[in-house]
N, C-alpha and C. Protein backbone atom coordinates (compact mmCIF):
# COMPACT_ATOMS: atom_id res chain seq x y z
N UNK A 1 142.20 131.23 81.91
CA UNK A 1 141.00 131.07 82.75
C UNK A 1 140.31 129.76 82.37
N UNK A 2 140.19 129.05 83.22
CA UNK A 2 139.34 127.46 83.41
C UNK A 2 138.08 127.60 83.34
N UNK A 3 137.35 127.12 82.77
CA UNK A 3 135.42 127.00 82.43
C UNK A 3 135.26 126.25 83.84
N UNK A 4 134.11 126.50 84.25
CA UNK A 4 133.69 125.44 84.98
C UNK A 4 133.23 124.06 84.83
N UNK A 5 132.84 123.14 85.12
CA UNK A 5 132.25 122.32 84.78
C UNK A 5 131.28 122.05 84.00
N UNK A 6 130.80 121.35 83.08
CA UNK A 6 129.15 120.99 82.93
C UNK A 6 128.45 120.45 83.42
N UNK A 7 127.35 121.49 84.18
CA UNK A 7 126.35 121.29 84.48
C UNK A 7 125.61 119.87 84.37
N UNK A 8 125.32 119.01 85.12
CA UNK A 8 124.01 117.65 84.10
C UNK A 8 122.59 118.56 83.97
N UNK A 9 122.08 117.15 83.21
CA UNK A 9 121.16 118.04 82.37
C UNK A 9 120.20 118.13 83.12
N UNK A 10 119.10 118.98 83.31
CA UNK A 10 118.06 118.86 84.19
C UNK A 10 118.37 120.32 85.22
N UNK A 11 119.79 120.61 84.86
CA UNK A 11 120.22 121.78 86.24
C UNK A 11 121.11 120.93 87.34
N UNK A 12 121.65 121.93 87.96
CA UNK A 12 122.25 121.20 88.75
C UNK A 12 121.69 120.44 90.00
N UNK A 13 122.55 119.03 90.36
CA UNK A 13 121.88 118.58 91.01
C UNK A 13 122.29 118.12 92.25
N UNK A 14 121.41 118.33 93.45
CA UNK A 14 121.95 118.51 94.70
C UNK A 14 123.19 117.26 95.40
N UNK A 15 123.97 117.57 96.28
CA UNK A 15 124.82 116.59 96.40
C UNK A 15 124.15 114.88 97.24
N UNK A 16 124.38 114.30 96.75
CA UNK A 16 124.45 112.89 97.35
C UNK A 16 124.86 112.75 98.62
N UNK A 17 123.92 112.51 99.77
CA UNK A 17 124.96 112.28 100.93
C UNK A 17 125.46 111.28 100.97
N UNK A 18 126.97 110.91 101.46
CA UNK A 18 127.56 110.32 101.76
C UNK A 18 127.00 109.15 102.88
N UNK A 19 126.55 109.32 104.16
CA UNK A 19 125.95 108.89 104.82
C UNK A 19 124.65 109.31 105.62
N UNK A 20 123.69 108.43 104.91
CA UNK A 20 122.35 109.49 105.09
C UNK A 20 121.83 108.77 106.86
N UNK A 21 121.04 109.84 107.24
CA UNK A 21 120.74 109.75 108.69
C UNK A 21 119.67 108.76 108.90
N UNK A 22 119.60 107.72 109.88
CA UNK A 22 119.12 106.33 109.68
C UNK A 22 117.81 107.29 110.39
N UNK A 23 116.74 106.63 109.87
CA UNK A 23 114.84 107.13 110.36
C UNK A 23 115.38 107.34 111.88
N UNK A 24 114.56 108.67 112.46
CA UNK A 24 114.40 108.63 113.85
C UNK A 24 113.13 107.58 114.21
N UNK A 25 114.05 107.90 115.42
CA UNK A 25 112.99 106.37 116.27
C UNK A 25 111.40 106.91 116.60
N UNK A 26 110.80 106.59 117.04
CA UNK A 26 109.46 106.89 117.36
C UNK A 26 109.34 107.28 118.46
N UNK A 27 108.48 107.79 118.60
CA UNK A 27 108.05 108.63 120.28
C UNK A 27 107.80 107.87 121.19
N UNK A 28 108.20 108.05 122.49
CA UNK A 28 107.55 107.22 123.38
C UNK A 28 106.22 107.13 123.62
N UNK A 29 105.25 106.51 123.88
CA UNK A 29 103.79 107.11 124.46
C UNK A 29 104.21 107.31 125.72
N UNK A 30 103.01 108.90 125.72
CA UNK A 30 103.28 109.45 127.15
C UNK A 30 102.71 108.66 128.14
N UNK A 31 102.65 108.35 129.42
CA UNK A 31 102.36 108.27 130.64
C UNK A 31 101.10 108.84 130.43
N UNK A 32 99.89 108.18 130.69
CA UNK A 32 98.51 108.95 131.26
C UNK A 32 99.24 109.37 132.97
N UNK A 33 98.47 110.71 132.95
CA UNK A 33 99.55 111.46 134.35
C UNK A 33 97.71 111.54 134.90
N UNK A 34 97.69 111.07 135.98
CA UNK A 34 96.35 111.15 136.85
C UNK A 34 95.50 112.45 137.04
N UNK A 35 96.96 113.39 137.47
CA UNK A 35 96.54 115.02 137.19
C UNK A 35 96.58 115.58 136.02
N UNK A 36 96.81 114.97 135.04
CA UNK A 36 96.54 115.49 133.30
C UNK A 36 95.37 116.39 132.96
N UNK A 37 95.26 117.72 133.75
CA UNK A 37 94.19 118.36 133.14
C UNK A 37 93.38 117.83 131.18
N UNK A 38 94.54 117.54 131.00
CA UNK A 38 93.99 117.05 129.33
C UNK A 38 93.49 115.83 129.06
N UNK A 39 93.55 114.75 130.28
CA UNK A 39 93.03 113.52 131.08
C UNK A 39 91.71 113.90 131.05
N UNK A 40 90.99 112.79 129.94
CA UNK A 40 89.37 112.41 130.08
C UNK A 40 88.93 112.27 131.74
N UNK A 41 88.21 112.91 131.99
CA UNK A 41 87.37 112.50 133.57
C UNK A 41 87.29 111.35 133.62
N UNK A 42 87.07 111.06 134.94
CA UNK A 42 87.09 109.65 135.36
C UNK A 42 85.56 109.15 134.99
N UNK A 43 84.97 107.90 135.02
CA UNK A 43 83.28 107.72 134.53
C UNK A 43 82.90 107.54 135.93
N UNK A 44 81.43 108.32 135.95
CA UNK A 44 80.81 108.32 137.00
C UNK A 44 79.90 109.70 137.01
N UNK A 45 79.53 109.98 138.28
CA UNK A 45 78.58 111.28 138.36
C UNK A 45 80.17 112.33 138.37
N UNK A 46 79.66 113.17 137.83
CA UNK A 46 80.91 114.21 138.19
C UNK A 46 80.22 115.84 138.99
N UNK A 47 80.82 116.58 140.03
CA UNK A 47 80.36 117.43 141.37
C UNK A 47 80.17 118.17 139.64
N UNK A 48 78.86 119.33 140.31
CA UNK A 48 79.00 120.23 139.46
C UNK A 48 79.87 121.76 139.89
């Protein structure tokens, strides 16, 4: 029967990727959408 390996010190330690995943890109900014309920009101008097 074969021992396993030794451990490094500290515990074992997670694998190295091979090829790590390049930064995702950034978000687009959304479109202000005219009907955007979440769209600041327009400035002016607003109907009550």
């Amino acid at each position: 029967m074969t021992l396993p390996p030794p451990e490094p010190p500290g515990g074992p330690q997670p694998p190295t990727p091979i090829d790590p995943l390049p930064p995702p890109a950034p978000a687009p900014s959304p479109v202000p959408d005219p009907a955007d309920p979440i769209a600041p009101p327009p400035s002016g008097p607003q109907p009550v």
